[in-house]
Protein backbone atom coordinates (compact mmCIF):
# COMPACT_ATOMS: atom_id res chain seq x y z
CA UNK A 1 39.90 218.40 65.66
CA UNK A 2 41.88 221.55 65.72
CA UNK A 3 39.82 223.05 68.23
CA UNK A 4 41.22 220.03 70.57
CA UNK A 5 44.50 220.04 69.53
CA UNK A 6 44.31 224.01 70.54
CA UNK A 7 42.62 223.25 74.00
CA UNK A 8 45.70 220.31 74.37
CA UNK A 9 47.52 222.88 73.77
CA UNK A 10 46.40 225.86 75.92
CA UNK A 11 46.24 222.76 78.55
CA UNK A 12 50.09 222.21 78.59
CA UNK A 13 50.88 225.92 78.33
CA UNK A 14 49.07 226.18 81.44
CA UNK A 15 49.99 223.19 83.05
CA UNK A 16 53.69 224.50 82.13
CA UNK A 17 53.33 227.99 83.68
CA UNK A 18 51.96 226.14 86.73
CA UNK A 19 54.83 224.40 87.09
CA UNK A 20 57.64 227.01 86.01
CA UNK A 21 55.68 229.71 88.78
CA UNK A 22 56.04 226.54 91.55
CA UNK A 23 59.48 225.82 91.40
CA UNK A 24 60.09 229.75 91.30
CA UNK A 25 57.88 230.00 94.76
CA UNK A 26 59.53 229.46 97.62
CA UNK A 27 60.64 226.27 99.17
CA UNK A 28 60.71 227.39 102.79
CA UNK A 29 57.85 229.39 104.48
CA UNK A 30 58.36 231.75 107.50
CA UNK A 31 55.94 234.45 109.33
CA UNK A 32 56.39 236.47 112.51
CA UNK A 33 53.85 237.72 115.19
CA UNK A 34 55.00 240.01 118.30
CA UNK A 35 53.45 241.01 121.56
CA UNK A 36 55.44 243.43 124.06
CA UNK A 37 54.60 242.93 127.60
CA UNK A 38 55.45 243.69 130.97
CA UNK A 39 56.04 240.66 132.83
CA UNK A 40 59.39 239.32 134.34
CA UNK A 41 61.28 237.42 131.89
CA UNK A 42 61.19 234.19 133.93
CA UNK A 43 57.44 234.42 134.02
CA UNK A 44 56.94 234.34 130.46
CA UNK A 45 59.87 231.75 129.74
CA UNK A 46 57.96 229.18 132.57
CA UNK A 47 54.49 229.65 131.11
CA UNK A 48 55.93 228.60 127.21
CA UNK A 49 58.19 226.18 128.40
CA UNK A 50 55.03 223.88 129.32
CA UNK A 51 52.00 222.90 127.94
CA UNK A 52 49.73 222.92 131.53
CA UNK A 53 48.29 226.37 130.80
CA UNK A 54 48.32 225.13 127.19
CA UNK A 55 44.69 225.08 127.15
CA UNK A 56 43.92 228.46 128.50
CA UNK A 57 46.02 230.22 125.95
CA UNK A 58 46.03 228.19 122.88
CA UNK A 59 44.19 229.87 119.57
CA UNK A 60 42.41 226.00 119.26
CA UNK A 61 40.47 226.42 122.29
CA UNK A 62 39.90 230.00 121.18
CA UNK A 63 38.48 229.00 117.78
CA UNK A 64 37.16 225.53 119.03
CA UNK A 65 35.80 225.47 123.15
CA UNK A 66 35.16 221.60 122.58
CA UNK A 67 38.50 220.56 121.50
CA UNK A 68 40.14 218.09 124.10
CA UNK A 69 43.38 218.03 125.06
CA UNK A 70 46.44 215.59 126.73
CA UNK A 71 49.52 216.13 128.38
CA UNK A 72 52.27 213.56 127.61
CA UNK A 73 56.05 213.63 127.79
CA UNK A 74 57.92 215.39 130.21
CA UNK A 75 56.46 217.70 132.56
CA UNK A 76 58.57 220.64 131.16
CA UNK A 77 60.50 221.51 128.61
CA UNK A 78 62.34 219.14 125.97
CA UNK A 79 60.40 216.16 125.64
CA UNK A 80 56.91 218.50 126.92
CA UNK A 81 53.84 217.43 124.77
CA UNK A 82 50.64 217.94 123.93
CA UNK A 83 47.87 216.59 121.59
CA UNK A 84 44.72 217.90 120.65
CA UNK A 85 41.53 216.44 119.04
CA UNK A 86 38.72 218.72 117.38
CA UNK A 87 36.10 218.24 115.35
CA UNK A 88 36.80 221.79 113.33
CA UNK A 89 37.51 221.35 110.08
CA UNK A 90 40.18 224.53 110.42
CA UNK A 91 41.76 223.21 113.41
CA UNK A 92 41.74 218.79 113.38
CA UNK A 93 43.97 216.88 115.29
CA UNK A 94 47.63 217.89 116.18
CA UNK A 95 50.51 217.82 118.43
CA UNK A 96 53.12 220.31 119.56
CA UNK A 97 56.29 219.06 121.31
CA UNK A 98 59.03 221.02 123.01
CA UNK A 99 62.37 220.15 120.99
CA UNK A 100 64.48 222.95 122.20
CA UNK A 101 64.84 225.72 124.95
CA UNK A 102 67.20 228.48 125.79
CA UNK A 103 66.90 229.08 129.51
CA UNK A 104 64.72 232.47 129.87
CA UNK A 105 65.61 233.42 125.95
CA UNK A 106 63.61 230.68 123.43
CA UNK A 107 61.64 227.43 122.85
CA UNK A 108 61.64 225.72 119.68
CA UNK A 109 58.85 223.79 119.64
CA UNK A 110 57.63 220.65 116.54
CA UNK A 111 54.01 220.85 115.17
CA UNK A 112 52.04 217.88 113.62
CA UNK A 113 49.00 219.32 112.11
CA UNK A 114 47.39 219.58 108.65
CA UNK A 115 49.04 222.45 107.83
CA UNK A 116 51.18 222.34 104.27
CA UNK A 117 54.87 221.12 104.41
CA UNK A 118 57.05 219.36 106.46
CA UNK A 119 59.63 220.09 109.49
CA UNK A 120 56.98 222.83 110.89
CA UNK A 121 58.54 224.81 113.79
CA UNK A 122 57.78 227.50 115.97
CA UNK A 123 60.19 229.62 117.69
CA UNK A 124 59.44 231.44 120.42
CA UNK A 125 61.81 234.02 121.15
CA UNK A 126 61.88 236.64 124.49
CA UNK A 127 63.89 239.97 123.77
CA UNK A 128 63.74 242.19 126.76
CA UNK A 129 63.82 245.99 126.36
CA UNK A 130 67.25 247.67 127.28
CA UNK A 131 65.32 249.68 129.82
CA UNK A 132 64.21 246.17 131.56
CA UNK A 133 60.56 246.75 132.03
CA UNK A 134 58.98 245.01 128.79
CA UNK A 135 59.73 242.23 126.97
CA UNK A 136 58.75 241.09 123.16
CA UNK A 137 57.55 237.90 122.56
CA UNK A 138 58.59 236.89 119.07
CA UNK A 139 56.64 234.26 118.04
CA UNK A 140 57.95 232.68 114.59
CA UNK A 141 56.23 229.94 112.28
CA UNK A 142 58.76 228.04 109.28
CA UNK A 143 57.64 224.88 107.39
CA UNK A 144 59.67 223.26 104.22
CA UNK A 145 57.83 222.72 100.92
CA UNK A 146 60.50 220.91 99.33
CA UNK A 147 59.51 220.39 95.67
CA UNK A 148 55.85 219.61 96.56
CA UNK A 149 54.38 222.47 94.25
CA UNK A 150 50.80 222.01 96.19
CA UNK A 151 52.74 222.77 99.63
CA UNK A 152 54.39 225.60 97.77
CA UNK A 153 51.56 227.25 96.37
CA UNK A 154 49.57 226.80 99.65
CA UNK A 155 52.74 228.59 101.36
CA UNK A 156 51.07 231.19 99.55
CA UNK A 157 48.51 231.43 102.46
CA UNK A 158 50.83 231.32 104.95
CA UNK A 159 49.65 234.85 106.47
CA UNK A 160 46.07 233.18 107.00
CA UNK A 161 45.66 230.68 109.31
CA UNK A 162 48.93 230.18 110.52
CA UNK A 163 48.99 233.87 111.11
CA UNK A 164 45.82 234.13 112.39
CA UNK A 165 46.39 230.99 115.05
CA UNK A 166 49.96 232.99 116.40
CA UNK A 167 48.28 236.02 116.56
CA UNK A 168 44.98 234.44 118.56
CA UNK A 169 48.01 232.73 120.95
CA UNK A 170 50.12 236.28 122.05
CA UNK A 171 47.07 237.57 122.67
CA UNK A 172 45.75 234.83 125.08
CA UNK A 173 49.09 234.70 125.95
CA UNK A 174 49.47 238.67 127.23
CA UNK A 175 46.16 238.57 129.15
CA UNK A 176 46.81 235.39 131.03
CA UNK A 177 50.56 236.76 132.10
CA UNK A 178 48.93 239.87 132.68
CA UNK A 179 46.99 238.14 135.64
CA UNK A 180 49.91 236.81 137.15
CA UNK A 181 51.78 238.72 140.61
CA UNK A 182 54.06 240.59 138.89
CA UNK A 183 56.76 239.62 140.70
CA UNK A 184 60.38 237.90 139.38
CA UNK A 185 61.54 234.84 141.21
CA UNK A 186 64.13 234.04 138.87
CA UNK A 187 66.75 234.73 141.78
CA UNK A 188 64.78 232.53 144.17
CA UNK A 189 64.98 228.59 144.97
CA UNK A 190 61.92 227.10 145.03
CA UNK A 191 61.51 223.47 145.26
CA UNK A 192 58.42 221.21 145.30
CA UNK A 193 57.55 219.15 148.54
CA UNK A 194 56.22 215.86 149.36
CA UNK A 195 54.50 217.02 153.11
CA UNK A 196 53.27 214.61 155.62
CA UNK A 197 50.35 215.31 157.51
CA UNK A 198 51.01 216.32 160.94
CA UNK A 199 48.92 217.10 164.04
CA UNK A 200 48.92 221.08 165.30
CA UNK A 201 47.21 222.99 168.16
CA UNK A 202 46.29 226.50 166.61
CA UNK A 203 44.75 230.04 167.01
CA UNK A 204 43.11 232.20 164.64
CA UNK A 205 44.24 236.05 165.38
CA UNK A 206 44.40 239.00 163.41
CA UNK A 207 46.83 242.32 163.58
CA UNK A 208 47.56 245.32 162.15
CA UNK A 209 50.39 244.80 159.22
CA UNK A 210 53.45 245.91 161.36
CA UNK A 211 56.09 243.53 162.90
CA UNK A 212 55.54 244.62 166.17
CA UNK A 213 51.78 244.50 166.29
CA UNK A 214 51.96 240.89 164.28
CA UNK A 215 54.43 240.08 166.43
CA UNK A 216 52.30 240.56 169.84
CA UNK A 217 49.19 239.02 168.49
CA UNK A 218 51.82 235.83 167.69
CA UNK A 219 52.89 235.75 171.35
CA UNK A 220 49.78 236.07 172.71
CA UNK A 221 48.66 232.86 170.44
CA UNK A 222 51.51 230.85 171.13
CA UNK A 223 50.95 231.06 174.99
CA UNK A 224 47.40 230.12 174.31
CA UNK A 225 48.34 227.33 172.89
CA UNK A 226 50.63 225.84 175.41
CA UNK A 227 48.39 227.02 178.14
CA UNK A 228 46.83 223.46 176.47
CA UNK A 229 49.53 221.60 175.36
CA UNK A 230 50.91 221.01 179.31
CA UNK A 231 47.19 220.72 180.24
CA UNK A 232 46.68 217.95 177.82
CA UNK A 233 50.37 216.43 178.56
CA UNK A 234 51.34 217.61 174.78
CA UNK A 235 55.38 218.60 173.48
CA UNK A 236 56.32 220.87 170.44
CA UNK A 237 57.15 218.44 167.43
CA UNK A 238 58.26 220.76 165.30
CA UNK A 239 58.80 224.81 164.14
CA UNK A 240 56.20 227.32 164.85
CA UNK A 241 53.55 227.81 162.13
CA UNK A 242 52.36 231.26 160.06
CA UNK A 243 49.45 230.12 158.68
CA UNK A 244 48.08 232.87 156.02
CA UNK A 245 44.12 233.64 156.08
CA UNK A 246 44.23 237.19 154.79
CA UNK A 247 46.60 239.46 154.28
CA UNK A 248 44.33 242.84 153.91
CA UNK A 249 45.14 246.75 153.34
CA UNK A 250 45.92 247.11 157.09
CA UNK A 251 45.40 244.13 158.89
CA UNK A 252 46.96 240.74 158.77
CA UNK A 253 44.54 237.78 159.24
CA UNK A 254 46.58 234.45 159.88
CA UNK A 255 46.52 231.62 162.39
CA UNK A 256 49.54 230.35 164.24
CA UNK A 257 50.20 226.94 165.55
CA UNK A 258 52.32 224.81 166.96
CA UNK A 259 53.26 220.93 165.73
CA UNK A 260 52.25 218.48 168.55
CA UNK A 261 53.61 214.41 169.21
CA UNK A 262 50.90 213.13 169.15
CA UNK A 263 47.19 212.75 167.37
CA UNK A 264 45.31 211.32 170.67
CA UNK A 265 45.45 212.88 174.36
CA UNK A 266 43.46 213.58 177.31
CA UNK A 267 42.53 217.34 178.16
CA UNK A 268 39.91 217.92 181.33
CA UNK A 269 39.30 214.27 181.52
CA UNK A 270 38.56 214.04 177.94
CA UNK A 271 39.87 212.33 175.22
CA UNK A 272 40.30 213.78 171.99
CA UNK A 273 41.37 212.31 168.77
CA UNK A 274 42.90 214.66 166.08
CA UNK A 275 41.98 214.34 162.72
CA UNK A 276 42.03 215.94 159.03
CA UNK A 277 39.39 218.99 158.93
CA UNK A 278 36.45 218.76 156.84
CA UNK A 279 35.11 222.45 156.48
CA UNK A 280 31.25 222.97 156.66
CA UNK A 281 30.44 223.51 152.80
CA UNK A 282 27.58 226.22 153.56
CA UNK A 283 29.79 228.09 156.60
CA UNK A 284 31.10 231.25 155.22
CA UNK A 285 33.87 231.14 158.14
CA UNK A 286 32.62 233.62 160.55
CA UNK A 287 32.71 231.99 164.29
CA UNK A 288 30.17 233.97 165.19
CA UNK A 289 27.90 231.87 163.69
CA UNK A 290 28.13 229.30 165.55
CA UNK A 291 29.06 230.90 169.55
CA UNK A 292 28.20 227.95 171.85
CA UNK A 293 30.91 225.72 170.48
CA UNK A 294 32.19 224.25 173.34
CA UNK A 295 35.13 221.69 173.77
CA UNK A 296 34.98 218.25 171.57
CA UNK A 297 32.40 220.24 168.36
CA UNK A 298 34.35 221.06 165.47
CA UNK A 299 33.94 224.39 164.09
CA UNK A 300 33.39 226.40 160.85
CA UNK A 301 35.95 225.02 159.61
CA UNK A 302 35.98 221.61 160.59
CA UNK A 303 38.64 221.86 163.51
CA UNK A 304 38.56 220.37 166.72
CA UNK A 305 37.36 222.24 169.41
CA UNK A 306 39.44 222.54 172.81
CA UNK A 307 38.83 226.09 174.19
CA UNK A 308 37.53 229.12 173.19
CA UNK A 309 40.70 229.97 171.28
CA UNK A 310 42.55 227.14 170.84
CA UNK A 311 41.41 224.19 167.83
CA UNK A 312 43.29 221.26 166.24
CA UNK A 313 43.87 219.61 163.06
CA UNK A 314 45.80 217.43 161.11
CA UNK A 315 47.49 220.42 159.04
CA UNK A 316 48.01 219.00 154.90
CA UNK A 317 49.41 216.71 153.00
CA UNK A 318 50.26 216.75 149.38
CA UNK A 319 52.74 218.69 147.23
CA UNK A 320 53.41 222.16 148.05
CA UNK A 321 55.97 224.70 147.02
CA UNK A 322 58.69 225.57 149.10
CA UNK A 323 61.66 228.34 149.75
CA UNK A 324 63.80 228.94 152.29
CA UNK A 325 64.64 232.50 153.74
CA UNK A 326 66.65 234.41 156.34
CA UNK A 327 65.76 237.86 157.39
CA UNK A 328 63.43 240.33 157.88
CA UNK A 329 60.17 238.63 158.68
CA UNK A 330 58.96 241.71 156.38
CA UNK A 331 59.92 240.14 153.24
CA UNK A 332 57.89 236.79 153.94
CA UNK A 333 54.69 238.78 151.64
CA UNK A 334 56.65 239.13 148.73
CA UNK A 335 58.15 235.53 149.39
CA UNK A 336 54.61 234.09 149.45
CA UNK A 337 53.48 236.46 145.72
CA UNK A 338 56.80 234.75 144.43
CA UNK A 339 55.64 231.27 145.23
CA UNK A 340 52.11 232.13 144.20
CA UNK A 341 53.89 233.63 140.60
CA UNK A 342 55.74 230.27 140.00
CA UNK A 343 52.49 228.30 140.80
CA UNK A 344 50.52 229.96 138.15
CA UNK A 345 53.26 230.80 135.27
CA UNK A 346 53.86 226.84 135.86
CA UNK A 347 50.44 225.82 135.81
CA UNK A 348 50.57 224.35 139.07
CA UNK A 349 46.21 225.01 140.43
CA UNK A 350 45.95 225.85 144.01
CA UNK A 351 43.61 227.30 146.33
CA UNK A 352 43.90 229.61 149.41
CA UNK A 353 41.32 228.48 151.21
CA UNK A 354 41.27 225.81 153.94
CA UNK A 355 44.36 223.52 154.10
CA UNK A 356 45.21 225.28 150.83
CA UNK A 357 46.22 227.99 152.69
CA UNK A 358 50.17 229.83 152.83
CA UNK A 359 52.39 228.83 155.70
CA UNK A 360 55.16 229.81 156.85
CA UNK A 361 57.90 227.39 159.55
CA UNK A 362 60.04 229.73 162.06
CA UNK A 363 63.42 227.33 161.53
CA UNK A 364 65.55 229.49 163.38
CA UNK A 365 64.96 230.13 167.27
CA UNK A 366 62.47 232.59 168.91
CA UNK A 367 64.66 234.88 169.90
CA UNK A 368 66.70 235.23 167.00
CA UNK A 369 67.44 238.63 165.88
CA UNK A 370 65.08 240.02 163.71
CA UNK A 371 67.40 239.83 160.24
CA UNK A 372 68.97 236.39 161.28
CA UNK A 373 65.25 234.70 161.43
CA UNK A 374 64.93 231.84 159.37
CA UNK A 375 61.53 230.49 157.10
CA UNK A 376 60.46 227.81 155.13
CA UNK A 377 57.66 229.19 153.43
CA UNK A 378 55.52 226.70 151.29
CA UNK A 379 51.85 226.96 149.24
CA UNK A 380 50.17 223.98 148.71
CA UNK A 381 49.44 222.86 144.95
CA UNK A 382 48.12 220.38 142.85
CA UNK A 383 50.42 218.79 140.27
CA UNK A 384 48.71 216.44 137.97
C-alpha cells in the first residue's frame, strides 16, 4: 500500500512539473530562414506573390514527388491559394493562402497543416542590399499555442520540420530565380492580350545583329512580300510584323510579315486558302530538306507555300504578353528578356517555337525616325 501511495505520489509530482514547465514555455512560436540573392526585386516579389510556380519550389514536392496540387482563389496575391494532398506521413494535406502583400517588400501568407498551434503564418519579407545588387529573402514561420501545453511542448521542435520545410523552400526558391533573365521590368507596362488570329504573307531572313544590316534584310522581305500581295489582289491589314526565330551571337534570325484582308485569293490562276500552320512533328526546320516545294505544299513548318520566299499563315491566337515602346529599335532585345522575365517569375509557360514565337508590330510609320519608332511587342503564353 505505501509503495502505491508513493508511486501516486511521484505521479502528481510529475504530472505537476509537467504542467508548471508548460505554462512557463512559450505561448507563441517563431523561426527565421534567409537566402541572399541576386535577382531584381520585382522578380522575386512576382514569383511569391503566386502559387503557379508553387510546385516547382515548394519543400512538399521536394520531400514528396507524388504529392498533388490545386490552384484556387485568385490568380495572385490576396485571396491566391493552394492545396496539397500527400500520402507522407511528415507532409499530409494542407493549404497556404495569400492574406497579405506589400508591393515588392512582403507576403503574409495562412497555413492549414498538421503542424502544432493555431493562427500559423509565414512572412516573407525582401530587404535589398544598400548597394542594390542582392536582396535577402527573410522567410519567417509564427504559430500560437495558447494554453494547449501539447502545442507548447511540441513548439519545442519548432527548428525541425518547420525549419527544415523553409529552409528546403529558399533553396528551391534561389535556383529557380536564378534561371530567370535577369532583367527588372518593374518600370515597364506589360499587359496580357486576348489576340485574334489573323492572316499574314511572310519571309524568313536572317542578318547580322546591327540596325542597318537588320534593317536591309527587312526591306528586302517586305518588297518580297508585296511583289505577291498586288499579284494576288491582296492590301496591308495591319502593322508590319518582327517575328523572332533566333536571336544568335552575331546574327539575327527572324521572319517579317505583313497582315493581309483576307484568308482566300487567287495568285497565278490559283486559289489559295489560308489557314492555321500545323508544323511537321519530325522536321527539324531546315528548308533544305525539303527543296522542290513549289507553290500550294506547305512547308517545314506547316505554312503555305506561294513562292520561293514568300509563305502564309494564320499567325496565333491566344493570350500573349504585351508592351508598348518608342525608340531605338535597339532596345526591342531587352524588351522581349523583360517580357520573357515576367512570363516565368509569374508562372505564365510558353514556348518559342512555332506560333509561340516573339513578335514585334511597327505602330508608328516606316519612315519614322529611328528614336520616334513605335512597338507593340508581345510573347505568347499559356495562362491556365
Amino acid at each position: 500500500m505505501t509503495r502505491i501511495l508513493e508511486l501516486l505520489v511521484s505521479l502528481v509530482i510529475v504530472f505537476v512539473l509537467v504542467v508548471i514547465v508548460g505554462v512557463l514555455l512559450p505561448a507563441h512560436g517563431h523561426i527565421e530562414r534567409t537566402v541572399e540573392v541576386s535577382s531584381p526585386l520585382r522578380q522575386i516579389y512576382d514569383s511569391v506573390n503566386s502559387f503557379r510556380r508553387f510546385p516547382e519550389w515548394s519543400a512538399q514536392r521536394k520531400l514528396d514527388p507524388q504529392t498533388r496540387f490545386n490552384l484556387e482563389g485568385a490568380p495572385e496575391g490576396e485571396g491566391a491559394k493552394v492545396t496539397w494532398t500527400s500520402t507522407s506521413q511528415q507532409l499530409g494535406n494542407g493549404a497556404l493562402t495569400i492574406a497579405k502583400t506589400e508591393q515588392d517588400s512582403k507576403v503574409v501568407m495562412d497555413l492549414d497543416n498538421a503542424w502544432s498551434g493555431e493562427n500559423k503564418q509565414y512572412t516573407v519579407t525582401l530587404i535589398p542590399a544598400q548597394n542594390g545588387k542582392t536582396v535577402t529573402i527573410n522567410w519567417a514561420y509564427d504559430a500560437d499555442y495558447g494554453w494547449n501545453l501539447a502545442w507548447r511542448y511540441a513548439g519545442l521542435y519548432i527548428h525541425g520540420d518547420p525549419a527544415t520545410q523553409i529552409q528546403l523552400n529558399l533553396s528551391e526558391i534561389a535556383a529557380m530565380l536564378a534561371s530567370f533573365p535577369n532583367v527588372d521590368y518593374k518600370d515597364v507596362k506589360i499587359d496580357i492580350a486576348d489576340v485574334t488570329a489573323h492572316p499574314v504573307l511572310l519571309v524568313a531572313t536572317k542578318a547580322k545583329r546591327t540596325l542597318d544590316d537588320v534593317a536591309e534584310a527587312t526591306d528586302t522581305a517586305v518588297k518580297e512580300i508585296e511583289a505577291v500581295m498586288k499579284k494576288a489582289g491582296l492590301n496591308q491589314a495591319g502593322p508590319r510584323m518582327t517575328i523572332t526565330t533566333n536571336w544568335g551571337e552575331e546574327d539575327y534570325a527572324f521572319s517579317v510579315a505583313i497582315p493581309v484582308d483576307q484568308t482566300t485569293f487567287t495568285l497565278d490562276k490559283q486559289s489559295y486558302t489560308i489557314e492555321t500552320p500545323a508544323p511537321n512533328p519530325s522536321s527539324t526546320g531546315d528548308e533544305e530538306e525539303n527543296p522542290t516545294l513549289k507553290p500550294g505544299d506547305k512547308d517545314n513548318d506547316g505554312m503555305l507555300v506561294l513562292d520561293e520566299k514568300v509563305r502564309a499563315a494564320l499567325w496565333y491566337q491566344g493570350k500573349a504578353l504585351v508592351t508598348e515602346y518608342t525608340g531605338s529599335p535597339a532596345q526591342l532585345p531587352l524588351l522581349r528578356l523583360m517580357l520573357k522575365a515576367y512570363a516565368e517569375a509569374h508562372g505564365y509557360p510558353y514556348a518559342e517555337m512555332a506560333e509561340g514565337r516573339f513578335w514585334d508590330e511597327l505602330t508608328s510609320a516606316p519612315d519614322a525616325a529611328e528614336d520616334q519608332q513605335a512597338f507593340k511587342v508581345y510573347l505568347p503564353i499559356q495562362t491556365q
